[in-house]
Protein backbone atom coordinates (compact mmCIF):
# COMPACT_ATOMS: atom_id res chain seq x y z
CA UNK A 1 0.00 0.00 0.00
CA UNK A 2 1.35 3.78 -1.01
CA UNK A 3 -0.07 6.78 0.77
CA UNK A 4 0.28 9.60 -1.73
CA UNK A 5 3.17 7.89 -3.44
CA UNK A 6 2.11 8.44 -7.22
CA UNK A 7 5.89 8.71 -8.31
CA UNK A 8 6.95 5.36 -6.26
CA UNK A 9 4.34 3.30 -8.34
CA UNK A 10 5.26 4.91 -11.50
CA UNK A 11 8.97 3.47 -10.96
CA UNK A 12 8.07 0.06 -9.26
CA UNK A 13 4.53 -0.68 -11.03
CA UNK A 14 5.59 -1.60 -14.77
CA UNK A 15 6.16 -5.14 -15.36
CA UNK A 16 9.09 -6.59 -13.78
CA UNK A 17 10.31 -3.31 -12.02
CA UNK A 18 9.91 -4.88 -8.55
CA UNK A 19 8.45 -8.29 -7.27
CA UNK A 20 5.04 -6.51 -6.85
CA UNK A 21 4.80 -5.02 -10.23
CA UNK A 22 1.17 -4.90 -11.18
CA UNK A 23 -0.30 -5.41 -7.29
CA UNK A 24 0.16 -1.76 -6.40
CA UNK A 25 -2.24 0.62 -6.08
CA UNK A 26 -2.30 3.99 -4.45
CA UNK A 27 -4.61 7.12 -3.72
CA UNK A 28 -4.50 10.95 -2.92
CA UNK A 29 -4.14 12.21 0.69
CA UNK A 30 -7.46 12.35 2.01
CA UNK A 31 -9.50 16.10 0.27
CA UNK A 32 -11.33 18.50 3.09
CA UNK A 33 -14.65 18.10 3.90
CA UNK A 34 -16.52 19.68 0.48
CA UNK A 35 -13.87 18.91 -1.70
CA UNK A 36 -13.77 16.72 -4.57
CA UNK A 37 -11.03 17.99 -7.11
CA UNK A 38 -7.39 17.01 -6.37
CA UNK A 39 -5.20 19.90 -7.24
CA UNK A 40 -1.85 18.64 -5.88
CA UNK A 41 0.01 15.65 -4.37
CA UNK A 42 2.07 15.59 -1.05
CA UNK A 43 5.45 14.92 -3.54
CA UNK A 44 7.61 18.42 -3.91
CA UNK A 45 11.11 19.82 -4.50
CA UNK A 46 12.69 21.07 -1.97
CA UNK A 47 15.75 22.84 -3.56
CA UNK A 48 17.07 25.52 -2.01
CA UNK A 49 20.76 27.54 -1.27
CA UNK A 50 21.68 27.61 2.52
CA UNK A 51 22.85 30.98 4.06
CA UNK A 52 26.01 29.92 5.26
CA UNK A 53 26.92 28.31 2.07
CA UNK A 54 30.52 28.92 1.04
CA UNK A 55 30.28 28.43 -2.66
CA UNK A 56 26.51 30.40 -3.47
CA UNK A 57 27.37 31.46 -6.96
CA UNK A 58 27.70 27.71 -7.96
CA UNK A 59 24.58 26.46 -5.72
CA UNK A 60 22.87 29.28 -7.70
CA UNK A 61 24.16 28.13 -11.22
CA UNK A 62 23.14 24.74 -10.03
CA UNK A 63 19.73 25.19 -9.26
CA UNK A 64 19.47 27.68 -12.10
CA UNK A 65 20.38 24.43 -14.64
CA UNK A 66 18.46 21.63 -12.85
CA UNK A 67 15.17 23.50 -12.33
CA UNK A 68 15.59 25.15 -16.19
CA UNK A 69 13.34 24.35 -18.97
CA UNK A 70 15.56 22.84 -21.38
CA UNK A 71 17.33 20.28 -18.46
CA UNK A 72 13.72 19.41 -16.82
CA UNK A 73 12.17 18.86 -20.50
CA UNK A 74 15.36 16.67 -21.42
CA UNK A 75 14.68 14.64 -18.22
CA UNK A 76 11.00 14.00 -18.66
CA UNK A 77 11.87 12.31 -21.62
CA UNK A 78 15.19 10.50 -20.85
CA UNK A 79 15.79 9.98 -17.66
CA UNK A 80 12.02 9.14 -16.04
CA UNK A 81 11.70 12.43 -14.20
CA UNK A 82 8.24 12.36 -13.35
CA UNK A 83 6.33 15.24 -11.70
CA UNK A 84 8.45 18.28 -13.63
CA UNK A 85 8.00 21.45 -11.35
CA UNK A 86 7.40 23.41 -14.70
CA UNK A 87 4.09 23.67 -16.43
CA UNK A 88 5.47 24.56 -19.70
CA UNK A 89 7.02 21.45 -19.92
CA UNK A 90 4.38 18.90 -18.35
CA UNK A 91 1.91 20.16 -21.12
CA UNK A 92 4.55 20.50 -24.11
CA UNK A 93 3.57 18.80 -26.92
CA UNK A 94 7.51 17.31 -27.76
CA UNK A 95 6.80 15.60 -24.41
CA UNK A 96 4.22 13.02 -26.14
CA UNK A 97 6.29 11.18 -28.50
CA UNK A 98 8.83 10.48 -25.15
């Protein structure tokens, strides 16, 4: 059983990804009292440059690359990054063919 866990059954779901491939299921943290429309998961980045960081050009650069458009489009489509924290590239139409 996953709690919330959308992007651990995407990865251990598919046939042969895990010994329970195909018996997981999952559903959405519980909606308030009224509520039917789920507008967001409990899964999030949590990127971010620490004050007392000696090196905050580069941490900057860093996140400036990884959380970019061009790198988070790349990794939809390569490297099974699922859940892109841009909405230009979850709804980009190069992104179907992936």
């Amino acid at each position: 059983m996953l709690f919330d866990a959308d992007c651990n059954g995407y990865f251990q779901n598919p046939a042969g990804a895990s010994k329970e491939a195909g018996n997981l299921a999952w559903v959405h943290a519980p909606l308030p009292a009224g509520k039917t429309e789920v507008k967001a998961n409990l899964w999030t980045w949590a990127m971010a440059i620490n004050k007392a960081s000696a090196n905050k050009k580069a941490a900057w650069l860093f996140l400036q690359y990884f959380t970019g458009k061009e790198y988070t489009q790349w990794a939809s489509c390569n490297a099974k990054v699922v859940d892109t924290t841009r909405t230009s590239v979850s709804r980009a139409p190069s992104l179907s063919p992936c």
